[in-house]
C-alpha atoms as a PDB file:
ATOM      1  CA  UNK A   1      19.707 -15.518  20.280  1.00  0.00           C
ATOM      2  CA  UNK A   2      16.903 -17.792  19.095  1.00  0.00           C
ATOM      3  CA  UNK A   3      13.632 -16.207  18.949  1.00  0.00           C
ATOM      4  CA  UNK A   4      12.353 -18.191  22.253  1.00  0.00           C
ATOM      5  CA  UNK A   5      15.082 -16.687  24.027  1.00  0.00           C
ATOM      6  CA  UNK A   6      13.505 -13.395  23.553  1.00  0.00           C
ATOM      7  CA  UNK A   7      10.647 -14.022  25.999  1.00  0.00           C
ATOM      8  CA  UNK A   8      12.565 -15.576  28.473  1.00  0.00           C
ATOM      9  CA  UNK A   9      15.356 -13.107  29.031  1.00  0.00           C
ATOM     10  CA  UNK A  10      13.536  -9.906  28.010  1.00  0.00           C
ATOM     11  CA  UNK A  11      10.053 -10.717  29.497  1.00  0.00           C
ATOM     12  CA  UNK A  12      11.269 -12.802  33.122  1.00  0.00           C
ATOM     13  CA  UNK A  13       9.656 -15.977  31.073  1.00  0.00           C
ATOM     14  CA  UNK A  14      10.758 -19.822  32.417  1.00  0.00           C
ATOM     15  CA  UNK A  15      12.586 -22.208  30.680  1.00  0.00           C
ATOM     16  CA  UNK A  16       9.528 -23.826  29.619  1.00  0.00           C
ATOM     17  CA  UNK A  17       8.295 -22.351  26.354  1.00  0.00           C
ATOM     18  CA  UNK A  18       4.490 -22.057  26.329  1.00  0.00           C
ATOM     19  CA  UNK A  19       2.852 -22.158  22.605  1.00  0.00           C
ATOM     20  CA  UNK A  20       0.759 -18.832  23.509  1.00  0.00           C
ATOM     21  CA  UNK A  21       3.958 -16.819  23.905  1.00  0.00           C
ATOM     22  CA  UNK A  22       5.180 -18.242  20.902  1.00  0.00           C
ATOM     23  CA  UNK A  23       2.217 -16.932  19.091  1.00  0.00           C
ATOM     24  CA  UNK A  24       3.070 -13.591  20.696  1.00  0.00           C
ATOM     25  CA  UNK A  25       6.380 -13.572  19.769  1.00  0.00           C
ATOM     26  CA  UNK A  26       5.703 -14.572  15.966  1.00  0.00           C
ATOM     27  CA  UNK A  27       3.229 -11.903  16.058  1.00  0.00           C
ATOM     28  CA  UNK A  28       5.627  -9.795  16.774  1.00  0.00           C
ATOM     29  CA  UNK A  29       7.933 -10.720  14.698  1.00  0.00           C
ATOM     30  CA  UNK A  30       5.583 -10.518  11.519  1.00  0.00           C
ATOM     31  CA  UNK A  31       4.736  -6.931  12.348  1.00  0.00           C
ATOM     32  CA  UNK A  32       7.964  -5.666  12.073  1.00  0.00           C
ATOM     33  CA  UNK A  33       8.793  -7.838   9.161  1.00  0.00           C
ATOM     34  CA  UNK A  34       5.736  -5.616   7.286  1.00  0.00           C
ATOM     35  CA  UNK A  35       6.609  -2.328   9.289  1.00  0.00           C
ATOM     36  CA  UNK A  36      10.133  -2.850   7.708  1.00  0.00           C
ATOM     37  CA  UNK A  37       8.821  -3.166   4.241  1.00  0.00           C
ATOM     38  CA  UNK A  38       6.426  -0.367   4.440  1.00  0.00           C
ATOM     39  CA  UNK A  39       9.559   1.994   5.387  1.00  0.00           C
ATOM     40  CA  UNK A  40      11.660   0.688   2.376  1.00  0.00           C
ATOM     41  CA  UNK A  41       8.432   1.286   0.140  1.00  0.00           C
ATOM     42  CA  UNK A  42       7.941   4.630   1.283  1.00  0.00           C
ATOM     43  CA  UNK A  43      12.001   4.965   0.829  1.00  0.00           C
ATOM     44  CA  UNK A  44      11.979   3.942  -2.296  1.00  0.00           C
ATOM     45  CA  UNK A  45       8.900   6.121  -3.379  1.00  0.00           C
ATOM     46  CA  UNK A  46      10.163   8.934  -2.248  1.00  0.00           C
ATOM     47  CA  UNK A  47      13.684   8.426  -4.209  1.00  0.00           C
ATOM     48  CA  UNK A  48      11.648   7.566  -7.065  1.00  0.00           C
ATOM     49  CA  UNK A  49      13.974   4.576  -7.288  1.00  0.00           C
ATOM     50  CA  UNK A  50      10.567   2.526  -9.885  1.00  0.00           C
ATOM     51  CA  UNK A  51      12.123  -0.901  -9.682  1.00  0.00           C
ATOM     52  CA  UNK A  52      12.855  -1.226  -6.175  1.00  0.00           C
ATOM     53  CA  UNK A  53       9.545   0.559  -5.170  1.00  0.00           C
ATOM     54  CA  UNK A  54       7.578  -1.742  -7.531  1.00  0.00           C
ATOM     55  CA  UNK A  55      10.227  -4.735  -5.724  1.00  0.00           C
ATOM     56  CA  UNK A  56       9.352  -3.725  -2.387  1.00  0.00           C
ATOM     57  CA  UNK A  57       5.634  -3.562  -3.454  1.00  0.00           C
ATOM     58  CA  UNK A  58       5.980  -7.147  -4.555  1.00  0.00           C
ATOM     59  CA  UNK A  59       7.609  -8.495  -1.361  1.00  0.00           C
ATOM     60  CA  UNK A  60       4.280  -6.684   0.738  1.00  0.00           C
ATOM     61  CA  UNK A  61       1.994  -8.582  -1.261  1.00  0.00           C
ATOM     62  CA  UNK A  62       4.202 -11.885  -0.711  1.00  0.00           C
ATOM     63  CA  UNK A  63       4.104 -11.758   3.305  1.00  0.00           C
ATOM     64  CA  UNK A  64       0.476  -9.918   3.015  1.00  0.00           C
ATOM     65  CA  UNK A  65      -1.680 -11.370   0.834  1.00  0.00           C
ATOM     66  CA  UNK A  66      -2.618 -14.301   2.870  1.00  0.00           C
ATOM     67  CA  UNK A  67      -4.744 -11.776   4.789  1.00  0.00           C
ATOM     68  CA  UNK A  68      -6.828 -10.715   1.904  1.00  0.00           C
ATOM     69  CA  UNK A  69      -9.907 -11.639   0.954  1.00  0.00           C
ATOM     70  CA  UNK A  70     -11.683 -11.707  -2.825  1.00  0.00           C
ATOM     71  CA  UNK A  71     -13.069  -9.655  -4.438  1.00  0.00           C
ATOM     72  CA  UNK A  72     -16.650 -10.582  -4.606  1.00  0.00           C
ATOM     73  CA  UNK A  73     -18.652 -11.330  -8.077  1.00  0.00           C
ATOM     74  CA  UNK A  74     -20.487  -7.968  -7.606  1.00  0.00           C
ATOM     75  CA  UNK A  75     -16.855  -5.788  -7.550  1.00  0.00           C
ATOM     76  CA  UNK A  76     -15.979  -6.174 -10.961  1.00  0.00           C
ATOM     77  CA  UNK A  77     -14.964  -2.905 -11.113  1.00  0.00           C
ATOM     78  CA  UNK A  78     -12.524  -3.504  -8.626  1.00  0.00           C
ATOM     79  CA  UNK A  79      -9.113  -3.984  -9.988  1.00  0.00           C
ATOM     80  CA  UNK A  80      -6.955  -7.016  -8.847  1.00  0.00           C
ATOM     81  CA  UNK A  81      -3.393  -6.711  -7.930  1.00  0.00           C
ATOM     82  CA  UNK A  82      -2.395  -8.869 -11.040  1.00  0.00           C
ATOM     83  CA  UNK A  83      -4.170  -6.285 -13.231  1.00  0.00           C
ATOM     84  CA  UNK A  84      -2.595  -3.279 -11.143  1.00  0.00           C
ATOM     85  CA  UNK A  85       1.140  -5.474 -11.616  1.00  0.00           C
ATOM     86  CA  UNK A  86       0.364  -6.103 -15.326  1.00  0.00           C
ATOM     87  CA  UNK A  87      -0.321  -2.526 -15.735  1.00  0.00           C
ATOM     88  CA  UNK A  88       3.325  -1.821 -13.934  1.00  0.00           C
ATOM     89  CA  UNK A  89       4.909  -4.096 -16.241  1.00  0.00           C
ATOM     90  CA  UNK A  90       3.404  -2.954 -19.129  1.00  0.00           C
ATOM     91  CA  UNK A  91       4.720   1.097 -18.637  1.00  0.00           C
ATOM     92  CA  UNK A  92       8.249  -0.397 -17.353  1.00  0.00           C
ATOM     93  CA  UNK A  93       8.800  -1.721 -20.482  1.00  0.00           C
ATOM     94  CA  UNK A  94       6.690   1.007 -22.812  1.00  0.00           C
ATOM     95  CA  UNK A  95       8.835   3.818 -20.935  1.00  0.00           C
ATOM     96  CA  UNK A  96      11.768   1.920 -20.494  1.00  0.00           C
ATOM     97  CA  UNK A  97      14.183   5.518 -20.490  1.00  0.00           C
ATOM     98  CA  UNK A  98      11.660   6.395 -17.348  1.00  0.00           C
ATOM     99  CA  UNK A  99      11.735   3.536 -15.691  1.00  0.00           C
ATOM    100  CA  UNK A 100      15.890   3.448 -15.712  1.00  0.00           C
ATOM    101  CA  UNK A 101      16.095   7.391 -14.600  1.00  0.00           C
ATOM    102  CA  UNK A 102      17.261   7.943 -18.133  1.00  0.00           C
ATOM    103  CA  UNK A 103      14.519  10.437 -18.676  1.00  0.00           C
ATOM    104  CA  UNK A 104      12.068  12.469 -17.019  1.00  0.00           C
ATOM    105  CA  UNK A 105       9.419  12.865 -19.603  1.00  0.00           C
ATOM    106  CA  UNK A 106       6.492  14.055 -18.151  1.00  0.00           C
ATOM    107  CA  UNK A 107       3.386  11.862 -19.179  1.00  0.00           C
ATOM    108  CA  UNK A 108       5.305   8.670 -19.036  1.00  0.00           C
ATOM    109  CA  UNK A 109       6.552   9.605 -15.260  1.00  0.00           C
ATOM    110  CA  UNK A 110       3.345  10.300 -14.226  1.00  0.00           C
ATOM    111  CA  UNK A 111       1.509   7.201 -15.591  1.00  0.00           C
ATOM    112  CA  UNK A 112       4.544   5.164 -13.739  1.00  0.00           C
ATOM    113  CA  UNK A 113       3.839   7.383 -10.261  1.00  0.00           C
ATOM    114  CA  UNK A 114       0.260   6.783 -10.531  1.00  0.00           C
ATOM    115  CA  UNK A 115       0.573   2.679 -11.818  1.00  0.00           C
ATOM    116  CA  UNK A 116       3.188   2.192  -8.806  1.00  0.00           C
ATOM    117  CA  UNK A 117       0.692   4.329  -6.248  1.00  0.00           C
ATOM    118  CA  UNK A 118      -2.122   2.003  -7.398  1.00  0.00           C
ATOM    119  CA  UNK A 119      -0.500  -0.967  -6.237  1.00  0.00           C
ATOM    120  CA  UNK A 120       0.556   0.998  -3.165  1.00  0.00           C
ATOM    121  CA  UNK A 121      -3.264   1.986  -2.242  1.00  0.00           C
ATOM    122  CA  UNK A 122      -4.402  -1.176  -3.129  1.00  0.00           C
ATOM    123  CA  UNK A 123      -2.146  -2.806  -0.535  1.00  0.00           C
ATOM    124  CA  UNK A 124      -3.375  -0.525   2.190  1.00  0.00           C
ATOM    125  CA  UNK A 125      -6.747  -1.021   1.576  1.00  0.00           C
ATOM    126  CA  UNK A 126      -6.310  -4.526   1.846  1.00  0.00           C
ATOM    127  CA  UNK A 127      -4.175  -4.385   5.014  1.00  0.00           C
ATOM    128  CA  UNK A 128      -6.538  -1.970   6.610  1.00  0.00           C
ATOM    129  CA  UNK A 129      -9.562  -4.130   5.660  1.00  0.00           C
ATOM    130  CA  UNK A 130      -7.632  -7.080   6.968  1.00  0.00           C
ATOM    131  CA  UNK A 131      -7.135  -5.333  10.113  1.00  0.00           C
ATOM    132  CA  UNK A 132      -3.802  -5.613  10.093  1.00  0.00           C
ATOM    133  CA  UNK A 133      -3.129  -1.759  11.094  1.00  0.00           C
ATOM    134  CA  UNK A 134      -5.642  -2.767  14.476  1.00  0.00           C
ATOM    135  CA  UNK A 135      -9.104  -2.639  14.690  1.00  0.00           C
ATOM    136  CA  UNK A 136      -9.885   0.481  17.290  1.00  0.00           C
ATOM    137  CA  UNK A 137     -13.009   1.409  16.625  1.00  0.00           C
ATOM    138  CA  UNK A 138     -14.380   2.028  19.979  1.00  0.00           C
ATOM    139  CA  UNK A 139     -11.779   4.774  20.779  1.00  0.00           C
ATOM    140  CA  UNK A 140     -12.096   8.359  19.377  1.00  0.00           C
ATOM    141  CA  UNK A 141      -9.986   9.738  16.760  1.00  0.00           C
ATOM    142  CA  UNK A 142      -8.253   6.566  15.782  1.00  0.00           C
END
């Protein structure tokens, strides 16, 4: 059923398509596109599966990033998220036996946990000061 469909047979909606319920509908659409890959991140982190949590990771900042603004001049102590990716990369391939579940050396897991959790934070914060969790402030205790 094409996406159009979906407002008129599951919200009583003419046959006329209006552009605002489009908007709706997209909106929609989007946020379970990102809910989706915040479940297979969390998934994947949880399985400590490194290369599909670092994929996943990737695809967030794909449909994301467009919602993110620069870091301004006075953050340079900010990291970006091609410094927290090049960092990834770098481990993946310096503990390559980690990476592949070959091993579970301790300091090498941990700096690929904490590289992959970077990136992971760094999307959040970015989401969240996008608003794109909502922007409640006026009610208590969300």
């Amino acid at each position: 059923m094409p996406i159009y469909m979906a407002y008129k047979y599951n919200y009583g909606g003419g046959d006329e398509y209006d552009d605002e319920k489009m908007a709706y509908d997209l909106r929609q659409i989007y946020a379970k596109i990102v809910g989706n890959h915040l479940a297979e991140i969390s998934m994947y982190r949880r399985e400590r599966n490194f290369y599909e949590w670092f994929e996943a990771l990737e695809d967030l900042y794909t449909i994301t990033r467009h919602k993110f603004r620069e870091y301004e001049e006075d953050e340079p102590d900010k990291k970006t998220y091609k410094q927290l990716r090049n960092e990834v990369i770098q481990l993946s391939n310096q503990y390559r036996d980690v990476w592949l579940k070959k091993s579970n050396e301790a300091n090498a897991l941990s700096k690929i946990i904490k590289a992959l959790r970077d990136i992971e934070e760094w999307l959040f914060f970015k989401m969240n000061e996008s608003n794109m969790f909502g922007k409640m402030e006026d009610l208590e205790g969300l």
